[in-house]
N, C-alpha and C. Protein backbone atom coordinates (compact mmCIF):
# COMPACT_ATOMS: atom_id res chain seq x y z
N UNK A 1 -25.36 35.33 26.11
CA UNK A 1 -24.55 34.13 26.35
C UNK A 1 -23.18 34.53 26.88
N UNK A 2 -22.82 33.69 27.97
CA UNK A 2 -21.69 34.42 28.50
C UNK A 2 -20.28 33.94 27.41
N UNK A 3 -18.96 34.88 27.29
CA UNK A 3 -18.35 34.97 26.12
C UNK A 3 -17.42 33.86 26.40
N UNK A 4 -17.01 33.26 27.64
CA UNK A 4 -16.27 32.08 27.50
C UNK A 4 -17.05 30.74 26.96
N UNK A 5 -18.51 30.52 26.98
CA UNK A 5 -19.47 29.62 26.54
C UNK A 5 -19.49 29.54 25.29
N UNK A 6 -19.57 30.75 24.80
CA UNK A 6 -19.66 31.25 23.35
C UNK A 6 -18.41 30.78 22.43
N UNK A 7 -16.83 31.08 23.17
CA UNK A 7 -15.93 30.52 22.47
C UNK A 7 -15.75 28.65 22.59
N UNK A 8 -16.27 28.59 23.78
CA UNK A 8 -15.96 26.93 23.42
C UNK A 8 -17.19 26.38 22.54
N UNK A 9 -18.17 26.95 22.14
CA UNK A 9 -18.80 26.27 21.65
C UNK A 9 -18.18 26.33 20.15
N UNK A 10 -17.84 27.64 19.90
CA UNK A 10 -17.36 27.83 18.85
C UNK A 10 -16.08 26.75 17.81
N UNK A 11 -15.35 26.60 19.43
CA UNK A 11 -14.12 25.99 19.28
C UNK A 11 -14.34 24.53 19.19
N UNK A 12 -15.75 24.24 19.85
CA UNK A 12 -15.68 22.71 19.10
C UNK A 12 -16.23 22.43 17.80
N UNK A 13 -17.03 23.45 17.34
CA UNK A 13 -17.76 23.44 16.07
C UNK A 13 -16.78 23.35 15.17
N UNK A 14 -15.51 23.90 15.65
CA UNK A 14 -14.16 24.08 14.65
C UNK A 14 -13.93 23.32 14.43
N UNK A 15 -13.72 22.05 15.41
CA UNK A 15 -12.37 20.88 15.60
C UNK A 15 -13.14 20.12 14.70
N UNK A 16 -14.79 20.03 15.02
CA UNK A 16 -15.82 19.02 14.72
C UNK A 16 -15.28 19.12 12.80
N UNK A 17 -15.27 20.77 12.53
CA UNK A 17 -15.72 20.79 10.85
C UNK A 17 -13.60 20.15 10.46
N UNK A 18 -12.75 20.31 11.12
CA UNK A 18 -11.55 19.93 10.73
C UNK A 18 -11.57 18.41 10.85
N UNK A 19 -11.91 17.92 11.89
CA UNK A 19 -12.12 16.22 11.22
C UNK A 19 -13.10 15.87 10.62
N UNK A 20 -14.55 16.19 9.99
CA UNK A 20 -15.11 15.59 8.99
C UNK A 20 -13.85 15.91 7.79
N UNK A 21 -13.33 17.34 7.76
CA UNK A 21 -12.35 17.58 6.25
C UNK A 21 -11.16 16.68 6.06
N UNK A 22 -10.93 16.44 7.56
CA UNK A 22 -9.99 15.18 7.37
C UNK A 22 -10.66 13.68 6.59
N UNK A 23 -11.76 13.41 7.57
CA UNK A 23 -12.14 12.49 7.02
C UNK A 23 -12.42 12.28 5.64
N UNK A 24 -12.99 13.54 4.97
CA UNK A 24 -13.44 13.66 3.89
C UNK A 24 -12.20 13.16 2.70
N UNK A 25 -11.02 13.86 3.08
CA UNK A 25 -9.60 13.78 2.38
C UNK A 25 -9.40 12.07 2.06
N UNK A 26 -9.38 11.70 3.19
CA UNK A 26 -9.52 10.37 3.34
C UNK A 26 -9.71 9.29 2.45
N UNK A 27 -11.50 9.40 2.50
CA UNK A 27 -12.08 9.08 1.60
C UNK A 27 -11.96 9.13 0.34
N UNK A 28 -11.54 10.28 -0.24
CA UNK A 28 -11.47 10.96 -1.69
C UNK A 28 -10.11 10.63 -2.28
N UNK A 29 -9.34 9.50 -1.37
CA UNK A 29 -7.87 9.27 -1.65
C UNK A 29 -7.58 9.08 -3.24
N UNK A 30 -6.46 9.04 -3.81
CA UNK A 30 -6.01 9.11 -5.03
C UNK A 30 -5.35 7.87 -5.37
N UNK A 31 -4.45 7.40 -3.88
CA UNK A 31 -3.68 6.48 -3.74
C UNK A 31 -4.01 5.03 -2.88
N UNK A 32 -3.89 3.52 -3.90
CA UNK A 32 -4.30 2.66 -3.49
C UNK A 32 -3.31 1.83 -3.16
N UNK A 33 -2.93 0.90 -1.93
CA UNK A 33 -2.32 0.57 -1.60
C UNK A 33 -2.88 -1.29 -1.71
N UNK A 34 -1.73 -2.06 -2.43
CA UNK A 34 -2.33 -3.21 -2.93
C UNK A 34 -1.58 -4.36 -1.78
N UNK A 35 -2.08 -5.12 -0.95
CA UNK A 35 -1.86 -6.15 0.30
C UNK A 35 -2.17 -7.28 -0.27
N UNK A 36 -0.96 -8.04 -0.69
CA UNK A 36 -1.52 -9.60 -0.75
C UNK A 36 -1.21 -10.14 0.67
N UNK A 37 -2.73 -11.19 1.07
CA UNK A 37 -2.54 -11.81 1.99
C UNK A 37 -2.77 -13.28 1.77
N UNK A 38 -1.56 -13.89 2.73
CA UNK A 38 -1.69 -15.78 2.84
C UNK A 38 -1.32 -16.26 4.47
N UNK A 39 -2.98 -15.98 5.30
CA UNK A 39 -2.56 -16.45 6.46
C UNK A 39 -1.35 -15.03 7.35
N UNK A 40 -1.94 -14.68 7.20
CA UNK A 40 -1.78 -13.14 7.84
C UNK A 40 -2.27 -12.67 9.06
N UNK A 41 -3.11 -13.72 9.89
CA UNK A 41 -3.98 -12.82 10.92
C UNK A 41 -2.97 -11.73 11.91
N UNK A 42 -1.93 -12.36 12.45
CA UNK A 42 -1.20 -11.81 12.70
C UNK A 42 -0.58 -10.55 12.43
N UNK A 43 -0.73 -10.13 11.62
CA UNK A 43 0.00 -8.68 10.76
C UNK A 43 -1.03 -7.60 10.38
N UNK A 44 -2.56 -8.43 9.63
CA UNK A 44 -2.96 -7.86 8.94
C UNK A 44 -3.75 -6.16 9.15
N UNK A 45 -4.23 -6.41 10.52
CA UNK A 45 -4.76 -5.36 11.25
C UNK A 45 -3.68 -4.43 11.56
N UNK A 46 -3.07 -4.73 11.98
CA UNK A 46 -1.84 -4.14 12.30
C UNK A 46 -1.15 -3.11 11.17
N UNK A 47 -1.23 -3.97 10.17
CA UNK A 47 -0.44 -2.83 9.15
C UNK A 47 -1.41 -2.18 8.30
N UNK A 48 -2.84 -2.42 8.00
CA UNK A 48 -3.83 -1.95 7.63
C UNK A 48 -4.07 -0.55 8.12
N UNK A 49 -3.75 -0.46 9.59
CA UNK A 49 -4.19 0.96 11.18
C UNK A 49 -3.28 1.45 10.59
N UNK A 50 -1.42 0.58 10.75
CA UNK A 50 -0.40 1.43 10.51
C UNK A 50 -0.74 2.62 8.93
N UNK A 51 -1.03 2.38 7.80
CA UNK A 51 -1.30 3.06 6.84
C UNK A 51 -2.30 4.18 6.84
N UNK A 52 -3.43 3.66 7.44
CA UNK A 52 -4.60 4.61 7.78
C UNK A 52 -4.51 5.54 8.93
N UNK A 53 -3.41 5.59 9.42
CA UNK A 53 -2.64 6.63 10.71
C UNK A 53 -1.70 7.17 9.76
N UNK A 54 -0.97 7.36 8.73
CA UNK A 54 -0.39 8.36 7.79
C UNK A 54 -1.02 9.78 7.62
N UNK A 55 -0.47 10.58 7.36
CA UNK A 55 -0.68 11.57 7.26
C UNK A 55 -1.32 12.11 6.06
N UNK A 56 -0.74 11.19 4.89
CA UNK A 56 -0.95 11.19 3.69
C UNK A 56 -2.39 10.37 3.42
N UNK A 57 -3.44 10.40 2.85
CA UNK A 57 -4.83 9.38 2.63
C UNK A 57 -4.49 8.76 1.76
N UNK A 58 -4.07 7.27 2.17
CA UNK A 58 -4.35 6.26 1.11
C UNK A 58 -5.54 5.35 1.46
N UNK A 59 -6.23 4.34 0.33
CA UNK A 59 -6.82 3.27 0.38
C UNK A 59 -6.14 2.00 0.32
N UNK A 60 -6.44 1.18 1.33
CA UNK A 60 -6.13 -0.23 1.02
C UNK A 60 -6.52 -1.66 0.78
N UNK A 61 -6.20 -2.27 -0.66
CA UNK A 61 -7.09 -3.11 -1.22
C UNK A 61 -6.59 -4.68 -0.30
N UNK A 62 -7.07 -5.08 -0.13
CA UNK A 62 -6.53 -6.46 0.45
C UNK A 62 -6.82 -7.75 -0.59
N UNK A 63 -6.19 -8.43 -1.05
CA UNK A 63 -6.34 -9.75 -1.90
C UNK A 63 -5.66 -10.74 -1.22
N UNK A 64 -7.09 -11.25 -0.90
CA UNK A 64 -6.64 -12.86 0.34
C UNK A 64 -6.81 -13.76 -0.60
N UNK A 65 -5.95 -14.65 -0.45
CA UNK A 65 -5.93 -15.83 -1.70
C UNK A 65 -6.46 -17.15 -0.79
N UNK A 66 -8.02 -17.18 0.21
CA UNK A 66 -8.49 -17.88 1.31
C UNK A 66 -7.82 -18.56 2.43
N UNK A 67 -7.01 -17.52 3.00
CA UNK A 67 -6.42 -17.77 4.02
C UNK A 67 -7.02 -18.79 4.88
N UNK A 68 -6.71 -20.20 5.22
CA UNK A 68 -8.01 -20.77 6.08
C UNK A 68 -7.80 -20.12 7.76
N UNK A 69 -6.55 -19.23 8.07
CA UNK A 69 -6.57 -18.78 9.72
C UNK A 69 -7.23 -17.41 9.91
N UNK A 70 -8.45 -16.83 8.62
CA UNK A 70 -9.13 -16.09 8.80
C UNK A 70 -8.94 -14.83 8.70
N UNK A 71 -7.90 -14.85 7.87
CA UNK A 71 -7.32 -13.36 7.61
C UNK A 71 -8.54 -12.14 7.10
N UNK A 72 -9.20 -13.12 5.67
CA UNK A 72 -10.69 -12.06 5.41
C UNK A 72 -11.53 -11.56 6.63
N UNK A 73 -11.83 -12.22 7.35
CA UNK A 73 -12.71 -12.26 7.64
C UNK A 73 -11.88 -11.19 9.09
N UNK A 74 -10.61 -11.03 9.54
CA UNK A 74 -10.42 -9.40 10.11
C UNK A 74 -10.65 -8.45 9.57
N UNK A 75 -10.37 -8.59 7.89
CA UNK A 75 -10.10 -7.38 7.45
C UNK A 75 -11.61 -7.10 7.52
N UNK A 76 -12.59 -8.08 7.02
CA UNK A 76 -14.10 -7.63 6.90
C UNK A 76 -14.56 -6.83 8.16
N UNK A 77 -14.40 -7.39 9.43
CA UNK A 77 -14.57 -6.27 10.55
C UNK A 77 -14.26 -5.08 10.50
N UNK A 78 -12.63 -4.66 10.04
CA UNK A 78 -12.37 -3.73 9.98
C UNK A 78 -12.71 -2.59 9.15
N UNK A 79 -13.97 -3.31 7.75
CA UNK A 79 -14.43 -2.43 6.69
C UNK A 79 -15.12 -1.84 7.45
N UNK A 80 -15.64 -2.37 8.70
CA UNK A 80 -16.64 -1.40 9.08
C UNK A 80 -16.33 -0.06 9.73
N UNK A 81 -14.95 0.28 10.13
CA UNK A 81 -14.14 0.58 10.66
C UNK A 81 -14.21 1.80 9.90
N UNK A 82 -13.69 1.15 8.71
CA UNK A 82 -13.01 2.12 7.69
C UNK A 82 -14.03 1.69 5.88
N UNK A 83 -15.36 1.76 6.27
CA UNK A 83 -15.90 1.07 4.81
C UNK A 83 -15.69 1.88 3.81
N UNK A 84 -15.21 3.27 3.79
CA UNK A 84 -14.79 3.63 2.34
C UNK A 84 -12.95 3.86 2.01
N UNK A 85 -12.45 3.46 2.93
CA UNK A 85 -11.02 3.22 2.88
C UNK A 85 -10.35 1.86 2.72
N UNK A 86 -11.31 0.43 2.93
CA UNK A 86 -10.52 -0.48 2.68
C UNK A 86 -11.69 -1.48 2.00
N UNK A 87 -11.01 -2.41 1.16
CA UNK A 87 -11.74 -3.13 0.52
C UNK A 87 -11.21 -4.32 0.70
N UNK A 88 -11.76 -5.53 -0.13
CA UNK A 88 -11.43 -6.86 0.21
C UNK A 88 -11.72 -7.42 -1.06
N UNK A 89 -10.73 -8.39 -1.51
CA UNK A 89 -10.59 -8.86 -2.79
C UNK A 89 -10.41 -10.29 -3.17
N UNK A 90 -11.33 -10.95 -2.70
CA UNK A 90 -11.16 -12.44 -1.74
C UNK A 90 -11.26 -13.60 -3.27
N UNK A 91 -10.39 -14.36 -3.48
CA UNK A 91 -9.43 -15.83 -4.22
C UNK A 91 -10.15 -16.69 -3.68
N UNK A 92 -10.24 -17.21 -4.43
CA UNK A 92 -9.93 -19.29 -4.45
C UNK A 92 -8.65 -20.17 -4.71
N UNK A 93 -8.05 -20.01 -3.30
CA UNK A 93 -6.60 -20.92 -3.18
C UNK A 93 -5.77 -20.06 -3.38
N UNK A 94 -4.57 -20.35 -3.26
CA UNK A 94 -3.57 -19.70 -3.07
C UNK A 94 -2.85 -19.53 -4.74
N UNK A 95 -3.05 -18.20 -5.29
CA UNK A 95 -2.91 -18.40 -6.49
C UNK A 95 -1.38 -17.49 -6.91
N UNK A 96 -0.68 -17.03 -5.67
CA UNK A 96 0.50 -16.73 -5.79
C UNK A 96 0.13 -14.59 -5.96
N UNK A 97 1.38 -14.20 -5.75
CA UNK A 97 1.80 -12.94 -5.09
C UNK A 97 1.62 -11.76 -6.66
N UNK A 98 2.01 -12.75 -7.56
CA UNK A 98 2.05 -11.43 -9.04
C UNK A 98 0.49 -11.44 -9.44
N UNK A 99 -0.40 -12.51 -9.32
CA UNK A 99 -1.26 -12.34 -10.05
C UNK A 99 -2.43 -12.13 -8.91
N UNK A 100 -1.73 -11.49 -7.54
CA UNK A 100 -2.84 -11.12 -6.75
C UNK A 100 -2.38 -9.44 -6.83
N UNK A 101 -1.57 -8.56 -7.35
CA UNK A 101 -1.40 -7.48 -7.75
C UNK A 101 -1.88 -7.69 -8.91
N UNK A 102 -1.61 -8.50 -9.92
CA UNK A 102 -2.19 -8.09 -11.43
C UNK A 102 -3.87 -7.74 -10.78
N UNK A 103 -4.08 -8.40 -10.08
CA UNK A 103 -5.77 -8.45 -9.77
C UNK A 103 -6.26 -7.03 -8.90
N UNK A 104 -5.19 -7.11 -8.13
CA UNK A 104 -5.47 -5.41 -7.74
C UNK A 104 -5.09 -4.32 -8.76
N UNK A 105 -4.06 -4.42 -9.10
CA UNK A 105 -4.16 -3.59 -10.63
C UNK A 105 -5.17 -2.96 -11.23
N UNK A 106 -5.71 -4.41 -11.81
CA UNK A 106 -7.05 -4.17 -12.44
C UNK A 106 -8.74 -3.56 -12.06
N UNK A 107 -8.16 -3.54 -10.76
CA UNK A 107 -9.25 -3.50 -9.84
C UNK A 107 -9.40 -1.71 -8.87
N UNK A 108 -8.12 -1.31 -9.45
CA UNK A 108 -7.88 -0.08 -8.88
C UNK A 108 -7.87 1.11 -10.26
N UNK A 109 -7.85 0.41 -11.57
CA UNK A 109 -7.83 1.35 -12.48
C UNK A 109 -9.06 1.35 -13.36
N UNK A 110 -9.93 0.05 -12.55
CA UNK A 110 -11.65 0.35 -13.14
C UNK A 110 -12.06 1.72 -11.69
N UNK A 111 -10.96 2.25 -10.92
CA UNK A 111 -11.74 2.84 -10.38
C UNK A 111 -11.01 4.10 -9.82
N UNK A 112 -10.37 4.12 -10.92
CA UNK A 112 -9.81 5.85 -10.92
C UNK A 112 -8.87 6.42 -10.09
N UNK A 113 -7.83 5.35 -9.34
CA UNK A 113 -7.46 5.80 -8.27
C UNK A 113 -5.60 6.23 -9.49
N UNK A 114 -5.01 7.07 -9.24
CA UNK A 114 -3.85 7.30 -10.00
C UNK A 114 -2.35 6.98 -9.38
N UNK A 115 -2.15 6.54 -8.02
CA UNK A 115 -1.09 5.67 -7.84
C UNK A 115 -1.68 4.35 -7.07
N UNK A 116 -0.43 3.63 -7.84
CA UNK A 116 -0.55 2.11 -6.80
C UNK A 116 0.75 1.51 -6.20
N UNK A 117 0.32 1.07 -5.21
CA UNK A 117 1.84 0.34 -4.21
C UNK A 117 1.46 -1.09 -3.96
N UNK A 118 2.43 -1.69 -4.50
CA UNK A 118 2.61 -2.81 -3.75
C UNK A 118 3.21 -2.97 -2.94
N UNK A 119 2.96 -3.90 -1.21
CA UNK A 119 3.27 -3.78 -0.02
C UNK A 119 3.10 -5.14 0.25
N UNK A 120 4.10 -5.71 1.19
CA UNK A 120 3.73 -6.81 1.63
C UNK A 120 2.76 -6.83 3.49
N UNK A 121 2.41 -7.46 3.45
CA UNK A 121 1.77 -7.73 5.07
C UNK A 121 2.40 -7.82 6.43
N UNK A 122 3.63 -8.44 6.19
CA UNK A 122 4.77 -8.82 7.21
C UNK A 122 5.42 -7.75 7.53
N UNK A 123 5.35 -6.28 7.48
CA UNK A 123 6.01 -5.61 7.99
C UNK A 123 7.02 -5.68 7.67
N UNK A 124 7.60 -6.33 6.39
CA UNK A 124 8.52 -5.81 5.49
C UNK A 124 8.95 -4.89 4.54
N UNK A 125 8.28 -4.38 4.62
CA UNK A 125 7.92 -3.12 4.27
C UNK A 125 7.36 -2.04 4.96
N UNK A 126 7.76 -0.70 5.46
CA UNK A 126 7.93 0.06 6.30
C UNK A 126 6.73 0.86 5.92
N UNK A 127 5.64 0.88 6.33
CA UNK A 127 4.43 1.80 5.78
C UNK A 127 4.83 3.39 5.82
N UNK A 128 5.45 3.77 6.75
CA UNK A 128 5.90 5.00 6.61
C UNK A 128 6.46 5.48 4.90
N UNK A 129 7.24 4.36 4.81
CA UNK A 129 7.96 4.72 3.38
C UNK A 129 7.04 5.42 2.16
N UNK A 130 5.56 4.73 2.33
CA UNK A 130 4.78 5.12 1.49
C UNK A 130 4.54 6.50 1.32
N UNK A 131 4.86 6.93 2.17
CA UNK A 131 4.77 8.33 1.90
C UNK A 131 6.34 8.98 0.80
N UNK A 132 7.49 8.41 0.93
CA UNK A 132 8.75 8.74 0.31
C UNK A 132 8.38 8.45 -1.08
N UNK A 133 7.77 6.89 -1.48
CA UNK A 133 7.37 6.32 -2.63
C UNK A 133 6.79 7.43 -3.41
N UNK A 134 5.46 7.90 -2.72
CA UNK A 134 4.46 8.67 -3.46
C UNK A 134 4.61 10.69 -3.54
N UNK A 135 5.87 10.57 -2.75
CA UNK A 135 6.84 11.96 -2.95
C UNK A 135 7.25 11.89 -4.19
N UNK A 136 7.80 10.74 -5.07
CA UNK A 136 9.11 10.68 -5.49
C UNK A 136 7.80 11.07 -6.76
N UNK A 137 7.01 10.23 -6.99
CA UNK A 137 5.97 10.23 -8.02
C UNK A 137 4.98 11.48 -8.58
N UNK A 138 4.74 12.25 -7.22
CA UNK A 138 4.09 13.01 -7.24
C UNK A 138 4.72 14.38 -7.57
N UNK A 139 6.38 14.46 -6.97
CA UNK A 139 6.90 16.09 -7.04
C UNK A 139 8.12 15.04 -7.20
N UNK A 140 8.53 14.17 -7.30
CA UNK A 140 10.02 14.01 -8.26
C UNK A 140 9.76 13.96 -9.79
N UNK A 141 8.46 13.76 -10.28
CA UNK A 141 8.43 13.40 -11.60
C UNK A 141 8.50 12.34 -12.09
N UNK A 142 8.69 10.72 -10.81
CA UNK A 142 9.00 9.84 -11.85
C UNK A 142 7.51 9.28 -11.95
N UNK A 143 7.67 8.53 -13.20
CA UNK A 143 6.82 7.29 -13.36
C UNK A 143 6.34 6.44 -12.41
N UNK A 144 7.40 5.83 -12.00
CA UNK A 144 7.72 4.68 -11.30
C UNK A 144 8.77 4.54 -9.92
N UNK A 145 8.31 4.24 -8.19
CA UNK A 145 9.45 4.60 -8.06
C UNK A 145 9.35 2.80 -6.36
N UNK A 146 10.81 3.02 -6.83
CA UNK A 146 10.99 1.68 -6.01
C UNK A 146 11.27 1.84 -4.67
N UNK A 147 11.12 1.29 -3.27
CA UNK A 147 11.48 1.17 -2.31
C UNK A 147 12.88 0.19 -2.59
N UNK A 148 14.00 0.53 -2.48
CA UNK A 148 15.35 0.03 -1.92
C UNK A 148 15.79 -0.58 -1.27
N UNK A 149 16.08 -1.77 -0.99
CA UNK A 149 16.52 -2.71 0.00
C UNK A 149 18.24 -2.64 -0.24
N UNK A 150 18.89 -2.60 -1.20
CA UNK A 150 20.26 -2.28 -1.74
C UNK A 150 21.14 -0.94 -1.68
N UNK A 151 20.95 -0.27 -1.02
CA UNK A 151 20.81 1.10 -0.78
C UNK A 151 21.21 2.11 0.28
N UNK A 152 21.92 2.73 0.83
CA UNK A 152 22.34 3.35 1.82
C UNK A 152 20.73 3.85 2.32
N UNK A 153 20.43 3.45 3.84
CA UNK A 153 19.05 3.58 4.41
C UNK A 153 18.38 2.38 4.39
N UNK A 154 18.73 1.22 2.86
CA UNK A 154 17.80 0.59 3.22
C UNK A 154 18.12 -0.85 3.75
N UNK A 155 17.09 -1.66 4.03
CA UNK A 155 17.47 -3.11 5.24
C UNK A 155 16.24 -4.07 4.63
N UNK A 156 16.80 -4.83 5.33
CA UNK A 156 15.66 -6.52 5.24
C UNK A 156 15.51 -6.80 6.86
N UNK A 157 13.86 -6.59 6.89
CA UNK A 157 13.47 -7.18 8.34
C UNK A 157 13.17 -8.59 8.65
N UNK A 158 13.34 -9.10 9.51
CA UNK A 158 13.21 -10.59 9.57
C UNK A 158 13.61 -11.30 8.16
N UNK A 159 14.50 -11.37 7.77
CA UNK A 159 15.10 -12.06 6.42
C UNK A 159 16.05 -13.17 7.11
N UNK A 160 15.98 -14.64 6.49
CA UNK A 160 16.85 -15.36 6.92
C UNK A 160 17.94 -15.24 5.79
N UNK A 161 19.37 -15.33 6.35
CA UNK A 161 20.74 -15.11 5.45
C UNK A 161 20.19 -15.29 3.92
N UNK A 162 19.77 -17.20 4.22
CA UNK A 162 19.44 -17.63 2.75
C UNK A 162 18.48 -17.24 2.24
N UNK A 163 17.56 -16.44 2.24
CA UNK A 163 17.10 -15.45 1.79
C UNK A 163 17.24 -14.45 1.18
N UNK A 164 17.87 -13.74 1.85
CA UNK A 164 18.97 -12.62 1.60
C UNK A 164 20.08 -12.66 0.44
N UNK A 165 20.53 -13.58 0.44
CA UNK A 165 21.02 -14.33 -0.58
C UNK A 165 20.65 -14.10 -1.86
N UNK A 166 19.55 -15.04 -1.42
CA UNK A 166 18.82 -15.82 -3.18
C UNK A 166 18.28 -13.94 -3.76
N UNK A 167 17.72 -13.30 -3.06
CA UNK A 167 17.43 -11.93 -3.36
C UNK A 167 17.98 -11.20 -3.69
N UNK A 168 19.77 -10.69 -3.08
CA UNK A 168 20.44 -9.85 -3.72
C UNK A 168 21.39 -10.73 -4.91
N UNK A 169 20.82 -11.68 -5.13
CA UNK A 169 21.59 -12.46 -6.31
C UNK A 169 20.74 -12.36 -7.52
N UNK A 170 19.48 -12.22 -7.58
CA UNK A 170 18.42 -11.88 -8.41
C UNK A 170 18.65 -10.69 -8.86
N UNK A 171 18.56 -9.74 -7.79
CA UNK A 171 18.57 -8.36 -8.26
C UNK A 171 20.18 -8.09 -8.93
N UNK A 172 21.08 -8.57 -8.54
CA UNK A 172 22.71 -8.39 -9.80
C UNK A 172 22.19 -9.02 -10.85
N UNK A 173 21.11 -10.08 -11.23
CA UNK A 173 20.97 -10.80 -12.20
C UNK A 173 20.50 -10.05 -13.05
N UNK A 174 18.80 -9.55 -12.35
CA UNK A 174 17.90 -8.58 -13.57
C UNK A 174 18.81 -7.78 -14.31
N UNK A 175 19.44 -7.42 -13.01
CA UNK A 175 20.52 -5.73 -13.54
C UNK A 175 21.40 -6.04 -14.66
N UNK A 176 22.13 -6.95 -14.95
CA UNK A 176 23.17 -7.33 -15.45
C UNK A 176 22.58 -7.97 -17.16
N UNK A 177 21.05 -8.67 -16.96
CA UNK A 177 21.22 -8.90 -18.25
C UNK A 177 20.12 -7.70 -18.93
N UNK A 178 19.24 -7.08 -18.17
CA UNK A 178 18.38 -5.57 -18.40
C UNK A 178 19.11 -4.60 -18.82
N UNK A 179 19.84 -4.44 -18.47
CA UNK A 179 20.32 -3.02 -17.54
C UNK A 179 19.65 -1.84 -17.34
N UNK A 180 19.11 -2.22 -16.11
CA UNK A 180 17.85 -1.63 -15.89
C UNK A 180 18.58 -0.79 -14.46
N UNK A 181 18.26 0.55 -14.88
CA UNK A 181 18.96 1.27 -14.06
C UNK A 181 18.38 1.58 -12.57
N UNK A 182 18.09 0.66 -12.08
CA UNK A 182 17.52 0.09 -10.91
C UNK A 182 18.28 -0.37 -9.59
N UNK A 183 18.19 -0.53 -8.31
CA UNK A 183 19.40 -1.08 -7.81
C UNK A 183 18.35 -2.22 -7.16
N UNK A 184 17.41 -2.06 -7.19
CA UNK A 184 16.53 -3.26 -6.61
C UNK A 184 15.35 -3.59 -7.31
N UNK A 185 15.40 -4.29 -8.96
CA UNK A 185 14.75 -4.68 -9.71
C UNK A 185 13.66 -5.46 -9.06
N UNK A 186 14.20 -6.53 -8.14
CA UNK A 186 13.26 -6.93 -7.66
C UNK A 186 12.11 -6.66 -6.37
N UNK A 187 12.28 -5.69 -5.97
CA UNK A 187 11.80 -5.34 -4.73
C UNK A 187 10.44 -5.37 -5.20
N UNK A 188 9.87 -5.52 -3.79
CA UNK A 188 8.12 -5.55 -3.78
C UNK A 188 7.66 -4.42 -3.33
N UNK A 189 8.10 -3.51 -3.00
CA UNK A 189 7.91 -1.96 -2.63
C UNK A 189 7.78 -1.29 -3.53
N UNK A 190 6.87 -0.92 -4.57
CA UNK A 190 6.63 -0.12 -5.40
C UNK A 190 5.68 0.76 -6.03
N UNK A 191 5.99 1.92 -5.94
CA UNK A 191 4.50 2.88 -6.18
C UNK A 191 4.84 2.96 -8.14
N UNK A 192 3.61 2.94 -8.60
CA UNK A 192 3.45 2.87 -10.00
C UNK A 192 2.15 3.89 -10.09
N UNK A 193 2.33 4.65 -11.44
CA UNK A 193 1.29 5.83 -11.36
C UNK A 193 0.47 5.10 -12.30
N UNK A 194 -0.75 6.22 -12.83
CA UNK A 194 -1.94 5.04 -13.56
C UNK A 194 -1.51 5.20 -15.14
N UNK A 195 -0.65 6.04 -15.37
CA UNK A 195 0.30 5.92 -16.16
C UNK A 195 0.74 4.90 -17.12
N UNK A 196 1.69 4.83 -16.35
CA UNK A 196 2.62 3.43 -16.58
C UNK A 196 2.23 1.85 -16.42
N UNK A 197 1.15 2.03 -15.69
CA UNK A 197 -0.15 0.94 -15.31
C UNK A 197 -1.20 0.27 -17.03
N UNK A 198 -1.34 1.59 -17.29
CA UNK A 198 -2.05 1.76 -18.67
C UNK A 198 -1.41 1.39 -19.97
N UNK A 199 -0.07 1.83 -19.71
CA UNK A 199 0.52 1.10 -20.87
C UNK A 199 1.34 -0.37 -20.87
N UNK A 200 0.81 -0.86 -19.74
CA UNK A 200 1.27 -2.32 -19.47
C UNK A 200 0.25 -3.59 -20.04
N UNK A 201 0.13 -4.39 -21.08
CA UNK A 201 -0.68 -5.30 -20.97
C UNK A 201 -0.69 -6.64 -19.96
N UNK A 202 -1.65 -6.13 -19.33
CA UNK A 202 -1.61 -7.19 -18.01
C UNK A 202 -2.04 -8.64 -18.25
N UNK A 203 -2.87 -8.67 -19.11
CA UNK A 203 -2.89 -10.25 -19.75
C UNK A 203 -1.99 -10.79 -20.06
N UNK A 204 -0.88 -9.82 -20.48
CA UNK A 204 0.60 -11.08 -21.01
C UNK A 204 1.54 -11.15 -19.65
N UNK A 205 1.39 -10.97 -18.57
CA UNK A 205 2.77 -10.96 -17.52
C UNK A 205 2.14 -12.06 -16.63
């Protein structure tokens, strides 16, 4: 066999066995990433790719609370895409934003995964970050760690003033009667390990 034939064959056999190991990584993720959606078509694909183009392997759970502009029913295409990286966690009516994480919660620690993020859909939340989140958890040591909107680095995308507002008036509030050494109590950006997950009773919140 002539020896330049010989190395490319070689060299694709390589590339071939480095992306199944990618893929494999993938799959075997640790970290679940929790998406409430309401009428999302717009975003949802979009920030679903954005996560699954990280460097880092996460999974992402989606909880549509029956979007009627068909939000499930992208993400369902896209299982095929990605059927052991994303799932679908589909409501009756719109049953609100805490108890579609309590539901991923529950739904990620019948299944072994050891961090969770909550993320919103709108690209308010910077998917990149997820990777800073699950730094801080993994080799900072914490428990628990928040994405920052209050913060040197951090911002509000598409936020109207009064918005902005009612939000950083909440977060002086938690702080002030908690004192919860937090600078953005309320933020929706948050990686939580299975940890701190476990010792939460989720029936009472």
């Amino acid at each position: 066999m002539d020896n330049q034939l010989e190395n490319n064959i070689i060299s694709i056999f390589a590339q071939k066995s480095n992306n199944n190991t990618t893929l494999n990584k993938k799959i075997l993720a640790d970290s679940l990433v929790i998406i409430p959606s309401y009428n999302e078509k717009e975003n949802i694909a979009k920030i679903i790719k954005a996560v699954f183009s990280l460097e880092k392997a996460f999974h992402v759970l989606v909880v549509d609370d029956g979007s009627p502009d068909g939000t499930a029913d992208i993400v369902r295409d896209l299982q095929n895409i990605y059927p052991k990286m994303l799932s679908l966690l589909e409501r009756e009516g719109k049953q609100g934003l805490g108890t579609a994480y309590i539901a991923g919660f529950r739904w990620g620690l019948q299944r072994d995964y050891e961090y969770f993020f909550e993320m919103d859909a709108d690209f308010s939340h910077n998917p990149n970050d997820l990777l800073r989140l699950h730094k801080m958890c993994t080799e900072g040591g914490a428990d628990l760690s928040v994405g920052s909107r209050y913060i040197k680095g951090g911002k509000l995308k598409n936020w109207p003033m009064d918005r902005i507002i009612l939000s950083y008036g909440a977060s002086l509030y938690v702080r002030a009667i908690t004192w919860m050494p937090v600078n953005d109590p309320t933020a929706g950006f948050v990686c939580y390990t299975r940890k701190v997950l476990q010792t939460i009773d989720l029936d009472k919140i």
